[in-house]
PDB file of N, CA and C in Angstrom:
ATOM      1  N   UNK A   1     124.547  52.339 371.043  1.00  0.00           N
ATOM      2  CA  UNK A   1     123.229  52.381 370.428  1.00  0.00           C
ATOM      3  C   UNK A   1     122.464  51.141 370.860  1.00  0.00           C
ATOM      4  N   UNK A   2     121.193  51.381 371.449  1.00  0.00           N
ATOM      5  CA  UNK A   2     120.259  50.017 371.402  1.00  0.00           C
ATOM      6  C   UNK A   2     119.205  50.122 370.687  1.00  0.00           C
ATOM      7  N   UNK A   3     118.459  49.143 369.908  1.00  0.00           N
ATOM      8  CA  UNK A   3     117.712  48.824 369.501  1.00  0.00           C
ATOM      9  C   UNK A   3     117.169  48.061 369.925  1.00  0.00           C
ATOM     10  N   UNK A   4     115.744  48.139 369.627  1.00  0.00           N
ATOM     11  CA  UNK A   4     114.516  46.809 370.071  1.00  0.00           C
ATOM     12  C   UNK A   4     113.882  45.778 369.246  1.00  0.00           C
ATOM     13  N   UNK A   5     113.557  45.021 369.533  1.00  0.00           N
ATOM     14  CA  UNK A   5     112.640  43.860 369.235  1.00  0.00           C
ATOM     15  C   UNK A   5     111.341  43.256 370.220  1.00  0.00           C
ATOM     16  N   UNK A   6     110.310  43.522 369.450  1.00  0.00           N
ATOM     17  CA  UNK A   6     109.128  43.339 370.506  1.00  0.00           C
ATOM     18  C   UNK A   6     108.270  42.436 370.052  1.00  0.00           C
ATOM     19  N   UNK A   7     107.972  41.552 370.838  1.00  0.00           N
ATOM     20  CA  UNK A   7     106.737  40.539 370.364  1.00  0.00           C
ATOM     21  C   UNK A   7     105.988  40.428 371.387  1.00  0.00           C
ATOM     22  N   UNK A   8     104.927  40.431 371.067  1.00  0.00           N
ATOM     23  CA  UNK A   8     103.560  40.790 371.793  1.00  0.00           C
ATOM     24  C   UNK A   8     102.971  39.737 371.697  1.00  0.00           C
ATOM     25  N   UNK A   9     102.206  39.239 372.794  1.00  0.00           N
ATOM     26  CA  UNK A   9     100.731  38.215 373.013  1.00  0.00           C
ATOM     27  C   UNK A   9     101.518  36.925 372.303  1.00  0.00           C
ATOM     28  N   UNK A  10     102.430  36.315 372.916  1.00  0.00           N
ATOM     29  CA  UNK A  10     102.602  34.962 372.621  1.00  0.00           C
ATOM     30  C   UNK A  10     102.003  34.338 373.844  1.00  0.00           C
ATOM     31  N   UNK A  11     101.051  33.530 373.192  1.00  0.00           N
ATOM     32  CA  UNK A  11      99.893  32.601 373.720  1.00  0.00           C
ATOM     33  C   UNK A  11     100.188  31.090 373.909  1.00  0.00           C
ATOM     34  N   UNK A  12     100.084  30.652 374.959  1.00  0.00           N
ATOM     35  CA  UNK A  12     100.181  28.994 375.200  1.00  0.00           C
ATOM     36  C   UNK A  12      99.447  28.796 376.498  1.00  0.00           C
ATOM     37  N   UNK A  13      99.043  27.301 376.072  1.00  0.00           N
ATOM     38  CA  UNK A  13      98.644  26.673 377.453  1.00  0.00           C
ATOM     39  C   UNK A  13      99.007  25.981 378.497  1.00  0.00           C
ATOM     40  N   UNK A  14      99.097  26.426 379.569  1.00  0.00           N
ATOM     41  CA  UNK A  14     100.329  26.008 380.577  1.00  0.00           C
ATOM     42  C   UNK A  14      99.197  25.462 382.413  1.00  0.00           C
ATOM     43  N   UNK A  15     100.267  24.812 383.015  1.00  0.00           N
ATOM     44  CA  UNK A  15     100.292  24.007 384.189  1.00  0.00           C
ATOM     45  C   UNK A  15     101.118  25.059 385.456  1.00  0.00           C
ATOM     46  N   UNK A  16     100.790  26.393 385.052  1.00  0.00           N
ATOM     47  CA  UNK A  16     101.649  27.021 386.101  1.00  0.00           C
ATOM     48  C   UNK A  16     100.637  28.108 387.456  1.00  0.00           C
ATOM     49  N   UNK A  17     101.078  27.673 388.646  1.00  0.00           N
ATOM     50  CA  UNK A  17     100.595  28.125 389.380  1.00  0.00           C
ATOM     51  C   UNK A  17     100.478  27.494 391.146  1.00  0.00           C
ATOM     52  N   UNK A  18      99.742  27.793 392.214  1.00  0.00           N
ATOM     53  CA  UNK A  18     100.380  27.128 393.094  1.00  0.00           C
ATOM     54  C   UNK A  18      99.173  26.640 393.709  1.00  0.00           C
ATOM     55  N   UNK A  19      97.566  26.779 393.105  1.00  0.00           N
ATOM     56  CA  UNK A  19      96.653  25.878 393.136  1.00  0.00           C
ATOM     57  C   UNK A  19      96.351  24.844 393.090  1.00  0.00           C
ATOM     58  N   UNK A  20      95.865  24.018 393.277  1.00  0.00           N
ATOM     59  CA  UNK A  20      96.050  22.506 392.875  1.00  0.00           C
ATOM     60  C   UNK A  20      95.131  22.170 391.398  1.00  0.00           C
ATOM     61  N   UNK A  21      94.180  23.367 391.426  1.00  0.00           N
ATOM     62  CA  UNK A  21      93.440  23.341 390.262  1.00  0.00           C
ATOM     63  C   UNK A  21      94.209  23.984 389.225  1.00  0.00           C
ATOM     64  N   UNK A  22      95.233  24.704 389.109  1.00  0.00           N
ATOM     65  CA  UNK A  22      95.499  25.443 387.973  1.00  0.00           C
ATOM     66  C   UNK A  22      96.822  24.126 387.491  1.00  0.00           C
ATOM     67  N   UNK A  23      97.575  23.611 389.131  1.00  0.00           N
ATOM     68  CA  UNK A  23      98.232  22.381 388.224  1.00  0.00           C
ATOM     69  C   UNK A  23      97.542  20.950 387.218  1.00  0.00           C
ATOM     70  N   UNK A  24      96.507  21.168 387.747  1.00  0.00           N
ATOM     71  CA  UNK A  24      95.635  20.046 386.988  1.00  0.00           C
ATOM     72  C   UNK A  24      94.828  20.424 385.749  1.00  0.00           C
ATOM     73  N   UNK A  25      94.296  21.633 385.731  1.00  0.00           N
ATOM     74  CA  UNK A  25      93.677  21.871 384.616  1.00  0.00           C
ATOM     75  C   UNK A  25      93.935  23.005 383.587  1.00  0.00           C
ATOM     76  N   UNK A  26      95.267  23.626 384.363  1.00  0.00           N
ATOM     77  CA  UNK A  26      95.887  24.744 383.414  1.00  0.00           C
ATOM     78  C   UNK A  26      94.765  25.376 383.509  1.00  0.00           C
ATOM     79  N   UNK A  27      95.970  26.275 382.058  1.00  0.00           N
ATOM     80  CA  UNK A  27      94.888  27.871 381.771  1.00  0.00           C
ATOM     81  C   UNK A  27      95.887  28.466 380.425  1.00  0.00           C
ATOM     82  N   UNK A  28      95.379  29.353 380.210  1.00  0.00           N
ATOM     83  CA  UNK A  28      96.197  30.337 378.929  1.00  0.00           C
ATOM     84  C   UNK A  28      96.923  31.097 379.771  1.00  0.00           C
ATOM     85  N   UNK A  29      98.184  31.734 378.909  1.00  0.00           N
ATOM     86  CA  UNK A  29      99.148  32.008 379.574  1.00  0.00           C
ATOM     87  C   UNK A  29      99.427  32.820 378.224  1.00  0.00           C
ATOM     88  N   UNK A  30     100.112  34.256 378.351  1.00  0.00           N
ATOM     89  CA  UNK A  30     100.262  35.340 377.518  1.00  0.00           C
ATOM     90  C   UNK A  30     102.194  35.888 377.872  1.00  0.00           C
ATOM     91  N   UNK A  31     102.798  35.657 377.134  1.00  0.00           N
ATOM     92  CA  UNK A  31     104.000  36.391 376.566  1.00  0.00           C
ATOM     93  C   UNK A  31     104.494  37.336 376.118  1.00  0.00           C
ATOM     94  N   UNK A  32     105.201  38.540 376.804  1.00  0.00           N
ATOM     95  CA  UNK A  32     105.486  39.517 376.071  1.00  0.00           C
ATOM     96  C   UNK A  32     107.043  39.793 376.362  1.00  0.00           C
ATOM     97  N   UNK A  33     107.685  39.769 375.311  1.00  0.00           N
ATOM     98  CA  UNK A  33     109.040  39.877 374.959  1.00  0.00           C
ATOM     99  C   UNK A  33     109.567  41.074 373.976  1.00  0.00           C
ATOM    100  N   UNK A  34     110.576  41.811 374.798  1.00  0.00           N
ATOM    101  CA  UNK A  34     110.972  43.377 374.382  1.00  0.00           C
ATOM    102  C   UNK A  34     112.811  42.990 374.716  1.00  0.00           C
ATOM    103  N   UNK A  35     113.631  42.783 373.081  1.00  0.00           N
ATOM    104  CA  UNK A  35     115.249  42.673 373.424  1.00  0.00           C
ATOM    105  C   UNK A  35     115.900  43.893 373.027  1.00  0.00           C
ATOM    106  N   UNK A  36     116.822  44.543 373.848  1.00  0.00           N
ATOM    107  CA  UNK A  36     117.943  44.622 373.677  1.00  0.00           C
ATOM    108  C   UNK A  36     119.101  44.629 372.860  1.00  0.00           C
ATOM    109  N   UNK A  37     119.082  45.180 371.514  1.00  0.00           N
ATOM    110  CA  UNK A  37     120.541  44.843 370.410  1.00  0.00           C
ATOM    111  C   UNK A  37     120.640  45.623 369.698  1.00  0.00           C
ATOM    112  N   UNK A  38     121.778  45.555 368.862  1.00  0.00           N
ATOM    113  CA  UNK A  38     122.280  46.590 368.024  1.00  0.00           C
ATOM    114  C   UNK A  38     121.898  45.798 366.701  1.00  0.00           C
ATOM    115  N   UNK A  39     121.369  46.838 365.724  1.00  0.00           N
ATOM    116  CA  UNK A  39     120.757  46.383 364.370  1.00  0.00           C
ATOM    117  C   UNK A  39     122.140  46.852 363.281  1.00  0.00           C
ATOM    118  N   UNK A  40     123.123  47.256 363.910  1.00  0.00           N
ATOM    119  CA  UNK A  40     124.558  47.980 362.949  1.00  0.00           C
ATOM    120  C   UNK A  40     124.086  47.182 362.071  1.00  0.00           C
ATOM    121  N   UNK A  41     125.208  45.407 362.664  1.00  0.00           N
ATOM    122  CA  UNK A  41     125.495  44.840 361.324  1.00  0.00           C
ATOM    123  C   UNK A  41     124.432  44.151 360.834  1.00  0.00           C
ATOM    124  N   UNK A  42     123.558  43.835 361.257  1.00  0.00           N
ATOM    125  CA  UNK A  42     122.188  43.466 360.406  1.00  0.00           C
ATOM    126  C   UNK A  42     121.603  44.314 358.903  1.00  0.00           C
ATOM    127  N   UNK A  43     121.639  45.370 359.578  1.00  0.00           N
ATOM    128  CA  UNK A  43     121.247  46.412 358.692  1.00  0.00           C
ATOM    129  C   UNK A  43     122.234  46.456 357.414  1.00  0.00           C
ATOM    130  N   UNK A  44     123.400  46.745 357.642  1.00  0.00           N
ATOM    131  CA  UNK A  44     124.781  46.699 357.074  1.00  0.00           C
ATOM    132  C   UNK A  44     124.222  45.647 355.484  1.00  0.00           C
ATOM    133  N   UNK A  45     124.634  44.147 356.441  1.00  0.00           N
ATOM    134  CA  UNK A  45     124.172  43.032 355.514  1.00  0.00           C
ATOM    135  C   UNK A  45     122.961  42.433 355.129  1.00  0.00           C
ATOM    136  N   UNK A  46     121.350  42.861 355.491  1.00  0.00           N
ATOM    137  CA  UNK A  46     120.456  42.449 355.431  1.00  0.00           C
ATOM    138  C   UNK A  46     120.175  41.071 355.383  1.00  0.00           C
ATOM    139  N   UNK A  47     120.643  40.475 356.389  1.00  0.00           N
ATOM    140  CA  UNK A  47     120.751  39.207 356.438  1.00  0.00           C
ATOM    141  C   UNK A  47     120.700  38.559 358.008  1.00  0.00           C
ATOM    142  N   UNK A  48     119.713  37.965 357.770  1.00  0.00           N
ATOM    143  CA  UNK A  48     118.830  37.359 359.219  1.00  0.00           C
ATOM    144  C   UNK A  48     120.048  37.145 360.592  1.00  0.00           C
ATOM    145  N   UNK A  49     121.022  36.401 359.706  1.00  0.00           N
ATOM    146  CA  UNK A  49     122.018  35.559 360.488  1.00  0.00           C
ATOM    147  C   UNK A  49     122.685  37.021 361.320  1.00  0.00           C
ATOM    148  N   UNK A  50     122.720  38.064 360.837  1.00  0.00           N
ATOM    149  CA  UNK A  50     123.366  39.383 361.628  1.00  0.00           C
ATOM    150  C   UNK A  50     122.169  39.542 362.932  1.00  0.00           C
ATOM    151  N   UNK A  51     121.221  39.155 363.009  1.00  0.00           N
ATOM    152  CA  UNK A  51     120.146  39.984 364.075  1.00  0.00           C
ATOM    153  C   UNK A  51     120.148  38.834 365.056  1.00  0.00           C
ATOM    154  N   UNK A  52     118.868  38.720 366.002  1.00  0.00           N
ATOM    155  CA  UNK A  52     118.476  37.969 366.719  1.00  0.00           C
ATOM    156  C   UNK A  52     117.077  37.721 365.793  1.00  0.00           C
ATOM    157  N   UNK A  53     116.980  36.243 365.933  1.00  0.00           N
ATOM    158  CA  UNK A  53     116.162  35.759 365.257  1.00  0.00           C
ATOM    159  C   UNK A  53     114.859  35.614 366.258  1.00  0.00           C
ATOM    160  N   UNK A  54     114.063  36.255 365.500  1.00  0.00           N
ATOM    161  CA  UNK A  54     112.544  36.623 366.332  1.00  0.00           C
ATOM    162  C   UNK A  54     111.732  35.589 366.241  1.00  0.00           C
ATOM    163  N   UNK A  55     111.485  35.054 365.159  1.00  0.00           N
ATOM    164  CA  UNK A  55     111.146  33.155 365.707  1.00  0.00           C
ATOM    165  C   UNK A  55     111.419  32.250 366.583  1.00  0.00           C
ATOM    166  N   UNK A  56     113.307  32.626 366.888  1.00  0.00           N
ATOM    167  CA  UNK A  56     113.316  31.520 367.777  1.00  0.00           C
ATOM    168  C   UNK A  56     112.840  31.802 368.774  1.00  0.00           C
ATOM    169  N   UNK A  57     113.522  33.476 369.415  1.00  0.00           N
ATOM    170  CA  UNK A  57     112.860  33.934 370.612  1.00  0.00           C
ATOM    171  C   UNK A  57     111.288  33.780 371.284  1.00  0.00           C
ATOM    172  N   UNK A  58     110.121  33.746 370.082  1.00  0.00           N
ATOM    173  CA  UNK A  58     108.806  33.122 369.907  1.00  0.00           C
ATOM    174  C   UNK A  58     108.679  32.201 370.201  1.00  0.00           C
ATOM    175  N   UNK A  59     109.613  30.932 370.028  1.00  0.00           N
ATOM    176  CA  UNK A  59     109.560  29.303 370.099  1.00  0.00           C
ATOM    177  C   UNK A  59     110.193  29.077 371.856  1.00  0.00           C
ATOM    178  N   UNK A  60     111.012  30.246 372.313  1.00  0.00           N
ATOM    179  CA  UNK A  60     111.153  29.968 373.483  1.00  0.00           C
ATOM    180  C   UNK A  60     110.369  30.085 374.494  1.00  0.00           C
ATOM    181  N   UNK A  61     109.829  31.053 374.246  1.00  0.00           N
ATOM    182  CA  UNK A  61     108.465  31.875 374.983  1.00  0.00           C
ATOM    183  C   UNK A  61     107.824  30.910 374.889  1.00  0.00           C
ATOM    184  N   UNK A  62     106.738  30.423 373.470  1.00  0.00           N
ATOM    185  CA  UNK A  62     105.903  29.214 373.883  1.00  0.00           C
ATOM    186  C   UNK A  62     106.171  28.350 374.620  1.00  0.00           C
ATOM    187  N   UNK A  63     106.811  27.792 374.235  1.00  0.00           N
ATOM    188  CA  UNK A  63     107.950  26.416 374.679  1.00  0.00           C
ATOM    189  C   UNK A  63     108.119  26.382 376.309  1.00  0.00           C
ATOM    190  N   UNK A  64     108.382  27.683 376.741  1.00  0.00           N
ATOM    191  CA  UNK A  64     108.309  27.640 378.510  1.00  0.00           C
ATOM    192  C   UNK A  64     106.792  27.761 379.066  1.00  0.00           C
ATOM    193  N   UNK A  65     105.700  28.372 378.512  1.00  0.00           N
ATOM    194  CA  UNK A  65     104.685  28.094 378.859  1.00  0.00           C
ATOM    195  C   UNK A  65     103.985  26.361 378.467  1.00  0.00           C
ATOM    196  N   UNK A  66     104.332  25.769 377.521  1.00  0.00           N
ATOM    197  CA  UNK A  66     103.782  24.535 377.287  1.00  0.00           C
ATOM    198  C   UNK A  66     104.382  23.272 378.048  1.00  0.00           C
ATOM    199  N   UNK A  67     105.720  23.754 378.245  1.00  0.00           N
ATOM    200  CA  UNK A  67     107.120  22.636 378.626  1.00  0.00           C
ATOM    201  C   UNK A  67     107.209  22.560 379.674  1.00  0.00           C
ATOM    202  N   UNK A  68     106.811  23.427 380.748  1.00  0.00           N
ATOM    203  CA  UNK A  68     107.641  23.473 381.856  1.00  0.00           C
ATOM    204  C   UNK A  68     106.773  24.008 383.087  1.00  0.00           C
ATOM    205  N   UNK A  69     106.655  23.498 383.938  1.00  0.00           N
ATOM    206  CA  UNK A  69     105.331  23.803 385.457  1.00  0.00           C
ATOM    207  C   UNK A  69     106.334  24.902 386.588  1.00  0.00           C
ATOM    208  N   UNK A  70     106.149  25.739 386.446  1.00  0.00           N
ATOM    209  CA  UNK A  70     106.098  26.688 387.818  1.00  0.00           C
ATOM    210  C   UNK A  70     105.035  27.251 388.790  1.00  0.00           C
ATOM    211  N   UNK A  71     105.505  27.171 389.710  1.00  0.00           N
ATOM    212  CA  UNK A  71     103.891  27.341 390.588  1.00  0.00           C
ATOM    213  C   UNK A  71     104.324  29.017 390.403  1.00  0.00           C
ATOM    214  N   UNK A  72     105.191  30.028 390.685  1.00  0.00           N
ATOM    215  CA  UNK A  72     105.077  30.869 390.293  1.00  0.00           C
ATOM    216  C   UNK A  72     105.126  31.713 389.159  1.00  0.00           C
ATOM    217  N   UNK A  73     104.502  32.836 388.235  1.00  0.00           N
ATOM    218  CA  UNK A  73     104.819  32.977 386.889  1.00  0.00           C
ATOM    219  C   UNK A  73     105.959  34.317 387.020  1.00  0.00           C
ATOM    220  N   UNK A  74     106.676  34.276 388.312  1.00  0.00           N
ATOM    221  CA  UNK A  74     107.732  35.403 388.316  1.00  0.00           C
ATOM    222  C   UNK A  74     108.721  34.509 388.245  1.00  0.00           C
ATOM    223  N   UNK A  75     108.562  32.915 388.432  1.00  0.00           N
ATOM    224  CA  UNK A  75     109.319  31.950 387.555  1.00  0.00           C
ATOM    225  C   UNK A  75     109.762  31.923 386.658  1.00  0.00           C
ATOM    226  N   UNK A  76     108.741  31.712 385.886  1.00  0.00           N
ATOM    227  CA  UNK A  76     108.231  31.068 384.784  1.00  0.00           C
ATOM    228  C   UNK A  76     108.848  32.768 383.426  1.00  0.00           C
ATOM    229  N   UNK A  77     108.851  34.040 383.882  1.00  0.00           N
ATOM    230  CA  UNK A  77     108.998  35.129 383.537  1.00  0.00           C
ATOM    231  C   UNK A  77     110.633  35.102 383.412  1.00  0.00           C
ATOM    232  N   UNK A  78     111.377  34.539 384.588  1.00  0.00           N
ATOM    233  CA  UNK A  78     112.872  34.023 384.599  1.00  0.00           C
ATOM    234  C   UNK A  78     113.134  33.390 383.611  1.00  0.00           C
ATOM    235  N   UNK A  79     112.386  32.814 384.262  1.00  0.00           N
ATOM    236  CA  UNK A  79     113.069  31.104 382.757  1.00  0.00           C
ATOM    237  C   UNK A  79     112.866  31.825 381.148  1.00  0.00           C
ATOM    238  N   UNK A  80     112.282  32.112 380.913  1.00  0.00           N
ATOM    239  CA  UNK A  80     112.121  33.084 379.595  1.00  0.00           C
ATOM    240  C   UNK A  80     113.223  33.640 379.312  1.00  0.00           C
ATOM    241  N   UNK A  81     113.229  34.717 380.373  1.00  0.00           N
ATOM    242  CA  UNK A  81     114.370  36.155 380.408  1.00  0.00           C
ATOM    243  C   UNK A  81     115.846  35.390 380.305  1.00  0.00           C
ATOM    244  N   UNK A  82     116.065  34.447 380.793  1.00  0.00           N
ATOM    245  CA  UNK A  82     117.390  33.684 381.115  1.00  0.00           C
ATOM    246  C   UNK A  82     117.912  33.200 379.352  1.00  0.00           C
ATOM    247  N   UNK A  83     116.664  32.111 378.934  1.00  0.00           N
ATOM    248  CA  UNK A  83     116.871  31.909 377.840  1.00  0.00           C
ATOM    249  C   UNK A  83     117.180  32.741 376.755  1.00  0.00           C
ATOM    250  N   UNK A  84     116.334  33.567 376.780  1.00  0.00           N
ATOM    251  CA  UNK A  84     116.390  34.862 375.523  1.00  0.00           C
ATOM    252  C   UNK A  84     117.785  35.141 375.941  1.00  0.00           C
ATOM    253  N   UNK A  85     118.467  35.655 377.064  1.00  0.00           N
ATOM    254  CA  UNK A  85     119.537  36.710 377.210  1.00  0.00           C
ATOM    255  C   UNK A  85     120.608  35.933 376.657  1.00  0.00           C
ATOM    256  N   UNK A  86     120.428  34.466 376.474  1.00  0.00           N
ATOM    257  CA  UNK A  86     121.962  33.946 375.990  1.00  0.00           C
ATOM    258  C   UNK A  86     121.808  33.757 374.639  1.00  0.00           C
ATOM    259  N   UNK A  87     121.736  34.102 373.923  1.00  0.00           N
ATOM    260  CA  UNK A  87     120.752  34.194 372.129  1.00  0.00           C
ATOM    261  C   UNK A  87     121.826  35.399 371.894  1.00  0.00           C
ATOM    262  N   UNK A  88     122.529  34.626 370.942  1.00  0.00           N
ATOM    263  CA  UNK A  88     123.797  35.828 370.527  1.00  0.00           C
ATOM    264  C   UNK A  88     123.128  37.253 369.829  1.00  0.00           C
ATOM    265  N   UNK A  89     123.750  37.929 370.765  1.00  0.00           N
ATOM    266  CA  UNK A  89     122.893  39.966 369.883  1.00  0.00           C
ATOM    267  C   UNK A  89     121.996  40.531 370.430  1.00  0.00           C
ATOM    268  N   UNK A  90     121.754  39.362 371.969  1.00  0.00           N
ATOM    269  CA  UNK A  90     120.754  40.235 372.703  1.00  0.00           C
ATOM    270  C   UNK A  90     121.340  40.813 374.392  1.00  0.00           C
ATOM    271  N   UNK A  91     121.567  42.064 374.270  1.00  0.00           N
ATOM    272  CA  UNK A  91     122.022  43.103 374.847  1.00  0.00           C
ATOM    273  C   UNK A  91     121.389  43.296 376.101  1.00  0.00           C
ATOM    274  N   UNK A  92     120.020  43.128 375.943  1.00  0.00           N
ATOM    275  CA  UNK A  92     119.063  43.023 377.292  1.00  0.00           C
ATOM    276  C   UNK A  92     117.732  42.630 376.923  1.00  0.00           C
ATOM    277  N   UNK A  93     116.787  41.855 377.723  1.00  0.00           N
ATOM    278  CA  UNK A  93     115.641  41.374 377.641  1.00  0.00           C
ATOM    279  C   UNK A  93     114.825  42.051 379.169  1.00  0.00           C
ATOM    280  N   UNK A  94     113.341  41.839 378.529  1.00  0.00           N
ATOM    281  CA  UNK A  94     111.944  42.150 379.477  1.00  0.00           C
ATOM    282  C   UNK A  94     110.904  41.636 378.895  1.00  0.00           C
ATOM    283  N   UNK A  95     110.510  40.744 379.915  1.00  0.00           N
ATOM    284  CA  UNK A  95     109.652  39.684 379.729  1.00  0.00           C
ATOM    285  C   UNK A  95     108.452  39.507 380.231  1.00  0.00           C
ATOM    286  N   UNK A  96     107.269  39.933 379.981  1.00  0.00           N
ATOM    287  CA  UNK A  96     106.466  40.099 381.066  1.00  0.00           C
ATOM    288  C   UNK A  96     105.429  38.852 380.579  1.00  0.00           C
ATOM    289  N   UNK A  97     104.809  38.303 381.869  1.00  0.00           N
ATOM    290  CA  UNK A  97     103.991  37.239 381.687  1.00  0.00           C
ATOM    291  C   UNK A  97     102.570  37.601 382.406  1.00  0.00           C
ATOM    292  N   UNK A  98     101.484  37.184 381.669  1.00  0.00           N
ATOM    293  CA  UNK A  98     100.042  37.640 382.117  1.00  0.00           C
ATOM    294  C   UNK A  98      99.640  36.330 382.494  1.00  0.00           C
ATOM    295  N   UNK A  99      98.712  36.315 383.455  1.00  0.00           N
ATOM    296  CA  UNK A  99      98.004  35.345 383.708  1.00  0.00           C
ATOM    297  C   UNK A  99      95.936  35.650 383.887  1.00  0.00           C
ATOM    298  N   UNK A 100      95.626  36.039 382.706  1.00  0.00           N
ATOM    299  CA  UNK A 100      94.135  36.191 382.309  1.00  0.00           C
ATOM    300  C   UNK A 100      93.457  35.429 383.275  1.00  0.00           C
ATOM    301  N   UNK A 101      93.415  34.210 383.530  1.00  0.00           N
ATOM    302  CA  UNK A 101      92.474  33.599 384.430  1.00  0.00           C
ATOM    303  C   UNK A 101      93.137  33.272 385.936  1.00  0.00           C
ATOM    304  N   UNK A 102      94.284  34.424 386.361  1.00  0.00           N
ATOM    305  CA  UNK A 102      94.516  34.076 388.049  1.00  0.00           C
ATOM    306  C   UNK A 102      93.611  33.745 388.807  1.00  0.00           C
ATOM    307  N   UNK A 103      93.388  33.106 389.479  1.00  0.00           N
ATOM    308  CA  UNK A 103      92.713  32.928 390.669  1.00  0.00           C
ATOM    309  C   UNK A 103      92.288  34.078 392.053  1.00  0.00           C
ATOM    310  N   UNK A 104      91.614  35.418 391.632  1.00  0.00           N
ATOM    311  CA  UNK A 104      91.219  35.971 391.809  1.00  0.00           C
ATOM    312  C   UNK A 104      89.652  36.394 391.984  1.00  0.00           C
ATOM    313  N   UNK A 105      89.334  36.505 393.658  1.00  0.00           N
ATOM    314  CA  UNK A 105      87.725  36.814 393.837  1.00  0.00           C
ATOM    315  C   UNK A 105      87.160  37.978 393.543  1.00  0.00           C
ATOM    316  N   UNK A 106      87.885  39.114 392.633  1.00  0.00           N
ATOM    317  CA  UNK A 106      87.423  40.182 391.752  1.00  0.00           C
ATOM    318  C   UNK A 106      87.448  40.477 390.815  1.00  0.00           C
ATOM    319  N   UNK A 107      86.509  41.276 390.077  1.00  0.00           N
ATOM    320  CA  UNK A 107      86.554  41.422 388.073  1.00  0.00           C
ATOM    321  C   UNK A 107      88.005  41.723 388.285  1.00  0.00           C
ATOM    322  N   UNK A 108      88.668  41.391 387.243  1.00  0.00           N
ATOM    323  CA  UNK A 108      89.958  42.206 386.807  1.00  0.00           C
ATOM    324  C   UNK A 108      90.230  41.637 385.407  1.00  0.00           C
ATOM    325  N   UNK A 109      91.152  42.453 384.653  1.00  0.00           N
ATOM    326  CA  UNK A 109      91.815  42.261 383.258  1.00  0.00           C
ATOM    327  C   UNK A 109      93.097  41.287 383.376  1.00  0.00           C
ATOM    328  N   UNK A 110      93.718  41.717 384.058  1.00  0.00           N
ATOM    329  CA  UNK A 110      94.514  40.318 383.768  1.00  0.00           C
ATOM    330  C   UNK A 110      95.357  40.239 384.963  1.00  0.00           C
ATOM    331  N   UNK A 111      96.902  39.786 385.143  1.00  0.00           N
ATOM    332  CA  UNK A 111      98.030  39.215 386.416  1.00  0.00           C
ATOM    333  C   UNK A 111      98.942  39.654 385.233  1.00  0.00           C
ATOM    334  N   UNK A 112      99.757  40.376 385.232  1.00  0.00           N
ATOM    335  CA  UNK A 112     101.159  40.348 385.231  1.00  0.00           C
ATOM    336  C   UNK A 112     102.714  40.313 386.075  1.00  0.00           C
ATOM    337  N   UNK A 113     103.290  40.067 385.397  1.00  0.00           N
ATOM    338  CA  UNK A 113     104.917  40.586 386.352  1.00  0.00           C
ATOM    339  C   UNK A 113     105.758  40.539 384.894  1.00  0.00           C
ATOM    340  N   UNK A 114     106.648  41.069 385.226  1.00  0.00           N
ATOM    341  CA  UNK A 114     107.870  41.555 384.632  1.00  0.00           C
ATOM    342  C   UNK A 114     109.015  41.474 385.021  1.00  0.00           C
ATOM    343  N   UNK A 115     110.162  40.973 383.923  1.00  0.00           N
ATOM    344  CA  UNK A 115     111.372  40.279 384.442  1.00  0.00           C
ATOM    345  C   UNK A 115     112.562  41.569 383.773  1.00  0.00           C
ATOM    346  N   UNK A 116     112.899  41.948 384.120  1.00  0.00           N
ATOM    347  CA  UNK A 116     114.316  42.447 383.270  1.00  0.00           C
ATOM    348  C   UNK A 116     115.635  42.014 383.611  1.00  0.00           C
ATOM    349  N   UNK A 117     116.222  42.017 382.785  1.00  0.00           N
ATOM    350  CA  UNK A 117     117.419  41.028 382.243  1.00  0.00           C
ATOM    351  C   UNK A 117     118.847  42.408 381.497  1.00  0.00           C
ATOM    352  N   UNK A 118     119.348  42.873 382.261  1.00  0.00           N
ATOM    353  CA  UNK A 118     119.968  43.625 381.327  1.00  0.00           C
ATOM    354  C   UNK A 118     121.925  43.090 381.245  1.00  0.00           C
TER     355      UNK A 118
END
């Protein structure tokens, strides 16, 4: 059996990219994290300590966009996916990272990539 956990639009401001302007003046940087686990014994005992704790996973996500400079964000999407996957109860991770203000000479909505981790 798998079950999910999804957190959407974790937001920070980050130094990642391979511009010389985006290392100097940053930009916003968007998080999306989807794990992998079984809710058995959580459910069982209703008690946090049975699941994967969705805060911390939140605090990692920020934390690599604020903490840490990659010129690429299929990096930066790693470093996420890596962390989350060793977080006892998580079965598999997908991590996708947006970059709203890429450095792009056409309208567009946003830059993503996507990491999976299974």
């Amino acid at each position: 059996m798998s079950d999910r956990i999804s957190i959407s639009g974790l937001r920070g401001f980050g130094y990642h990219g391979v511009l010389e302007h985006e290392k100097i003046n940053g930009q916003e940087f968007i998080i999306h994290i989807v794990i992998d686990s079984d809710f058995t014994k959580a459910i069982e005992s209703d008690k946090v300590s049975d699941t994967v704790n969705y805060a911390e996973v939140a605090q990692i996500g920020v934390s690599a966009i604020t903490d840490t400079r990659f010129d690429l964000i299929e990096s930066l999407a790693d470093f996420v996916a890596r962390k989350v996957r060793e977080l006892p109860g998580v079965q598999g991770v997908e991590v996708t990272v947006e970059k709203p203000s890429a450095p792009i000479d056409v309208a567009f909505g946003s830059v993503s990539v996507t990491r999976v981790l299974r």
